[in-house]
N, C-alpha and C. Protein backbone atom coordinates (compact mmCIF):
# COMPACT_ATOMS: atom_id res chain seq x y z
N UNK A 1 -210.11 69.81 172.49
CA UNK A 1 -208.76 69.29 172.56
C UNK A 1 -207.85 70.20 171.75
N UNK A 2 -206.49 70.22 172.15
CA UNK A 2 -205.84 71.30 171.34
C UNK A 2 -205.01 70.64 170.26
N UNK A 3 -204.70 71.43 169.35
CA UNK A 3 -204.58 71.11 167.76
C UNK A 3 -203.21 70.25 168.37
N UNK A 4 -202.41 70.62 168.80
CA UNK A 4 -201.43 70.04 168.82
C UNK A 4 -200.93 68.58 168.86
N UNK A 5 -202.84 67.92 169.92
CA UNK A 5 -203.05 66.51 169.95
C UNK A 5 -203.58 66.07 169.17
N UNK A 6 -204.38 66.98 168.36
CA UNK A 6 -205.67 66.20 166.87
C UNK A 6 -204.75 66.03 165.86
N UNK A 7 -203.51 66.87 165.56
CA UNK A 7 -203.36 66.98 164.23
C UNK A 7 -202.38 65.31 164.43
N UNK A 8 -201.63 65.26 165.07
CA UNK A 8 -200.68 63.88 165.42
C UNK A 8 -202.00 62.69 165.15
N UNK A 9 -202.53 62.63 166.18
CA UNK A 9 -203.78 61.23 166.33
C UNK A 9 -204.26 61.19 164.22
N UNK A 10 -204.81 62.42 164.17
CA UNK A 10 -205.23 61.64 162.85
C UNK A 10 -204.44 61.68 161.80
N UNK A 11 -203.41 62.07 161.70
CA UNK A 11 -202.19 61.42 160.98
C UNK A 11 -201.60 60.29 161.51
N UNK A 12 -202.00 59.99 162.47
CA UNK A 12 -201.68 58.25 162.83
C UNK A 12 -203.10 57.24 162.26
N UNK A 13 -204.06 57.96 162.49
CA UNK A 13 -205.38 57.16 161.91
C UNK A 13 -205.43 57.06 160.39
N UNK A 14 -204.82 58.34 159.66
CA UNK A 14 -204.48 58.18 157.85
C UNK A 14 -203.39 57.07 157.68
N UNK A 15 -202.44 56.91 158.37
CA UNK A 15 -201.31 56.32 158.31
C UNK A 15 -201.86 55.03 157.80
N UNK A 16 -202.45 54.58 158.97
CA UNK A 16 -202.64 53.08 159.16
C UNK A 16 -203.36 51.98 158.40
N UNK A 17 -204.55 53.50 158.32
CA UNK A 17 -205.24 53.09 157.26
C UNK A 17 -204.86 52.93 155.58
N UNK A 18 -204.04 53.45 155.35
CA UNK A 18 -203.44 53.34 154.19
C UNK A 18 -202.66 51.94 154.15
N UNK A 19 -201.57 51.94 155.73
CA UNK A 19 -200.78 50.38 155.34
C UNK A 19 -201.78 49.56 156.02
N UNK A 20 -202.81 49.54 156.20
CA UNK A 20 -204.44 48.64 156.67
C UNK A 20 -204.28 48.42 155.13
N UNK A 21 -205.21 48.96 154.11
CA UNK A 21 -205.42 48.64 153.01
C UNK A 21 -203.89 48.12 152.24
N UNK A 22 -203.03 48.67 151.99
CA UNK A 22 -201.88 47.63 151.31
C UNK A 22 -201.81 46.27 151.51
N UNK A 23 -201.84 46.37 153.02
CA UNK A 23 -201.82 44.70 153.56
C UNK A 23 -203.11 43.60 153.11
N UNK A 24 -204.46 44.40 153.36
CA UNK A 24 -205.43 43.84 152.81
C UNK A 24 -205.37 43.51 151.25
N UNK A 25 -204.97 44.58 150.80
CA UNK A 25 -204.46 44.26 148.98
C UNK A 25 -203.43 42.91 148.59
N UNK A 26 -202.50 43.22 149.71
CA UNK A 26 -201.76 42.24 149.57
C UNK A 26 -202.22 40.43 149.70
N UNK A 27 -203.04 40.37 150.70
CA UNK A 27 -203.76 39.24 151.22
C UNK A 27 -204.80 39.10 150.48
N UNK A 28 -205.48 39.74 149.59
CA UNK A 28 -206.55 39.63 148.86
C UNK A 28 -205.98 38.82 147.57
N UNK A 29 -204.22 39.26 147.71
CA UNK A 29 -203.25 38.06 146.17
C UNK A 29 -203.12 37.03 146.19
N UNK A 30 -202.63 37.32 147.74
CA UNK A 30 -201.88 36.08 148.06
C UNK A 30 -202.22 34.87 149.06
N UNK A 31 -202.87 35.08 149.90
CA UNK A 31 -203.59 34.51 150.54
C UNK A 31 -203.12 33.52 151.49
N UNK A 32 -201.61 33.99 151.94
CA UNK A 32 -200.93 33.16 152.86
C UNK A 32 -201.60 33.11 154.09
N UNK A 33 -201.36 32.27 155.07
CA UNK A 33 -201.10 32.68 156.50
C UNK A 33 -199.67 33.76 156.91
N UNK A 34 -198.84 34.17 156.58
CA UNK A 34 -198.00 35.45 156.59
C UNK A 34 -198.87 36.18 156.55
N UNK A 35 -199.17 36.68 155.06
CA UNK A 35 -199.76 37.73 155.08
C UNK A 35 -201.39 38.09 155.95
N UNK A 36 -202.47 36.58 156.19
CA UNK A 36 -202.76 36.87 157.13
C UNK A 36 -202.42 37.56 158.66
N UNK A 37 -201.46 37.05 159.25
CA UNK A 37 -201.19 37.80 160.52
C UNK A 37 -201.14 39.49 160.07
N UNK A 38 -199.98 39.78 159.11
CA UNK A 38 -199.68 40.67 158.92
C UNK A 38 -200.88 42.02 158.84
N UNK A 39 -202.06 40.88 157.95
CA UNK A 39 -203.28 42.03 157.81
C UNK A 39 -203.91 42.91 159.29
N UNK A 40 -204.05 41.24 159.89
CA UNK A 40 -204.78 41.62 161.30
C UNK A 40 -203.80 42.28 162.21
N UNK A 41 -202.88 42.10 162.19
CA UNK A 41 -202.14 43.23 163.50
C UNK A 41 -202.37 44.49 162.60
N UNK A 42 -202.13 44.64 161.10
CA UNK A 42 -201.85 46.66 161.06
C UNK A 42 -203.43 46.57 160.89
N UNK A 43 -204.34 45.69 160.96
CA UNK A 43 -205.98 46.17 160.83
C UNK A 43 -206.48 46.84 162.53
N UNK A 44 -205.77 46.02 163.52
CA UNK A 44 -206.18 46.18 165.01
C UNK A 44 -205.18 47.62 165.11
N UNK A 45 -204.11 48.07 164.42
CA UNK A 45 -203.82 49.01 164.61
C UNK A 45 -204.76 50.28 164.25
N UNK A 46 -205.50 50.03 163.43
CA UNK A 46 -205.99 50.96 162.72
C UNK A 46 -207.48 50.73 163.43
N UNK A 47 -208.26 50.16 163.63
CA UNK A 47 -209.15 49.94 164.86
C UNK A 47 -209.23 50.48 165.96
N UNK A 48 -207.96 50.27 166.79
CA UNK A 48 -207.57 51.19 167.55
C UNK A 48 -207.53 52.68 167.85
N UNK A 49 -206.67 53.32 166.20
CA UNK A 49 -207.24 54.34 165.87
C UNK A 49 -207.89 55.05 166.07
N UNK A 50 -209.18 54.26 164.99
CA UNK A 50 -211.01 54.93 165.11
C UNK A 50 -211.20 54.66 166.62
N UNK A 51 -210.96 53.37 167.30
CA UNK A 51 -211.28 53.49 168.95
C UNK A 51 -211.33 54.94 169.63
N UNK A 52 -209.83 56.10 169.40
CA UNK A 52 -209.32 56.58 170.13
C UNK A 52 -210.02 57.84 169.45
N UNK A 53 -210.54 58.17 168.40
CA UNK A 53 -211.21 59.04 167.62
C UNK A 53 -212.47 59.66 168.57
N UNK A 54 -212.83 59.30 169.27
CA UNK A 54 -214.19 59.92 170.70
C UNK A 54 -213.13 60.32 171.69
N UNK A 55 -212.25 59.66 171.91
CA UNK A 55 -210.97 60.71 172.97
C UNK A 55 -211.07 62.57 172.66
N UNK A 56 -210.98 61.99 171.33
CA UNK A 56 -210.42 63.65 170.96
C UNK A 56 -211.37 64.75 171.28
N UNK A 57 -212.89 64.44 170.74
CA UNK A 57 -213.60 64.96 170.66
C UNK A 57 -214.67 65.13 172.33
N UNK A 58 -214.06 64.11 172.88
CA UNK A 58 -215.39 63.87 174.33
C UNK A 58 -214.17 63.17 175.11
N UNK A 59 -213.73 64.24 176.07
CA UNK A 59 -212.70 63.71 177.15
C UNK A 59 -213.59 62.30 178.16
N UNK A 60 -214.95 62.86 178.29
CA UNK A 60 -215.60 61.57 179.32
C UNK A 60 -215.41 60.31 178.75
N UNK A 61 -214.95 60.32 177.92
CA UNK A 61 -215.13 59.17 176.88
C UNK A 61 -213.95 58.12 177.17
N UNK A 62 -212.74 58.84 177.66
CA UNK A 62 -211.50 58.32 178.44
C UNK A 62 -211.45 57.44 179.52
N UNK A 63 -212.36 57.69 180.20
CA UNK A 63 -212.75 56.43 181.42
C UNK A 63 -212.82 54.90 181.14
N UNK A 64 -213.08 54.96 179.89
CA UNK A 64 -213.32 53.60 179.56
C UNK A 64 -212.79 52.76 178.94
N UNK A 65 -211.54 53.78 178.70
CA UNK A 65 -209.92 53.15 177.75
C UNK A 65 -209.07 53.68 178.63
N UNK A 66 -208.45 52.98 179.56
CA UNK A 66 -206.78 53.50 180.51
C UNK A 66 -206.26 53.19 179.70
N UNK A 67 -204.79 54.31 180.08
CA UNK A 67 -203.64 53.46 179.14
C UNK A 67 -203.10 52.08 179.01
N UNK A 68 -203.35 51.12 179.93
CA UNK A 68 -203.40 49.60 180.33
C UNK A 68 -203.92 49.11 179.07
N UNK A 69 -205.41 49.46 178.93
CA UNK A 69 -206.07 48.94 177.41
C UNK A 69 -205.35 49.14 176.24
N UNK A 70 -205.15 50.57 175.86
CA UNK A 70 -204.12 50.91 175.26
C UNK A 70 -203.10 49.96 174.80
N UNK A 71 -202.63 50.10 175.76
CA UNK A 71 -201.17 49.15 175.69
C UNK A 71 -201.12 47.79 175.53
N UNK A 72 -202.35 47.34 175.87
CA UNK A 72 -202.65 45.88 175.53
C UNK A 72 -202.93 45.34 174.15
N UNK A 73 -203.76 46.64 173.57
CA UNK A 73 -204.12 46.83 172.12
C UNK A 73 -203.14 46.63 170.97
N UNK A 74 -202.14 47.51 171.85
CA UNK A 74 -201.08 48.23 170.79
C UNK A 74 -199.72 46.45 170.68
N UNK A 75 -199.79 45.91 172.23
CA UNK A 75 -198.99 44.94 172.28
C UNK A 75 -199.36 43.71 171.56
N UNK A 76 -200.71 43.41 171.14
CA UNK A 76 -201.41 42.44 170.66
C UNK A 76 -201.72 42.61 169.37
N UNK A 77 -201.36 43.83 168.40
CA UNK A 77 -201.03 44.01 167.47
C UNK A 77 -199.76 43.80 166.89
N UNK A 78 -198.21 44.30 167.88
CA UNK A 78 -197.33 43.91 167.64
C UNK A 78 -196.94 42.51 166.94
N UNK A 79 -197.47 42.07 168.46
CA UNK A 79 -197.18 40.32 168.28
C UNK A 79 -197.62 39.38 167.12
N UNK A 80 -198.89 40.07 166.81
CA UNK A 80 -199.99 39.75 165.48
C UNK A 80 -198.54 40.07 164.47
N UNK A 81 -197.70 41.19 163.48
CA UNK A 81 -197.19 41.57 163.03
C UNK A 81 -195.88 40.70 162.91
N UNK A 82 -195.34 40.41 164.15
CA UNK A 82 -193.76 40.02 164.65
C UNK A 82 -194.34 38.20 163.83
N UNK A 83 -195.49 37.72 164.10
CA UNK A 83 -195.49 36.78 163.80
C UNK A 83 -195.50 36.38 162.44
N UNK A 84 -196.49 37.12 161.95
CA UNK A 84 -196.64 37.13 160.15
C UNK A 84 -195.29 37.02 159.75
N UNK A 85 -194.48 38.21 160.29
CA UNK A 85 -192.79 38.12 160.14
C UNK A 85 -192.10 36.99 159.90
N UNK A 86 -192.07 36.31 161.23
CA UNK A 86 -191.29 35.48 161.40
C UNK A 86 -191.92 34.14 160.93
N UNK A 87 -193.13 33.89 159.95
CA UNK A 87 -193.82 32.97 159.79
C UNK A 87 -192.46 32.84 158.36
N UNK A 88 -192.43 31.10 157.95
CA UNK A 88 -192.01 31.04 156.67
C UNK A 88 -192.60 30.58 155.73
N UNK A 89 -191.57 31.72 154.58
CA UNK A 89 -192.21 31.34 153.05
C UNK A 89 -192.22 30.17 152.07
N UNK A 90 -193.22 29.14 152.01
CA UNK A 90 -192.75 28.01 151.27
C UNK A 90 -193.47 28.27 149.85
């Protein structure tokens, strides 16, 4: 695969993993349901990630993730996130 696609992907896989662990830090304090959601959507982000980590390296490996999955992944993380959000603080 050419550098141009590796170097992006795993600076999205460092990313996540870093606000993966904050969030987990955070939920390890506090122990809301907020900060629950919050963990699990940027954790499925970062899951995702490592998912996409055999892309790079083994194109056959693509057959078995369309962008459909993808996008389902990425949307079901959102929503995980939007909710923690909009959950309130008592």
């Amino acid at each position: 695969m050419e550098i141009i696609v590796l170097i992006p992907r795993l600076v999205f896989i460092t990313i996540t993993l870093v606000v993966f662990a904050f969030s987990l830090l955070t939920f390890s304090r506090y122990k809301t349901k907020k900060t629950l959601l919050l963990t699990l959507g940027f954790g499925l982000f970062f899951v995702h990630g490592l998912i996409s980590i055999p892309e790079i390296f083994n194109q056959e490996y693509n057959f078995l993730f369309r962008d459909n999955i993808h996008l389902l992944i990425d949307a079901v993380a959102l929503l995980l996130i939007l909710l923690g959000v909009l959950q309130d603080q008592k």
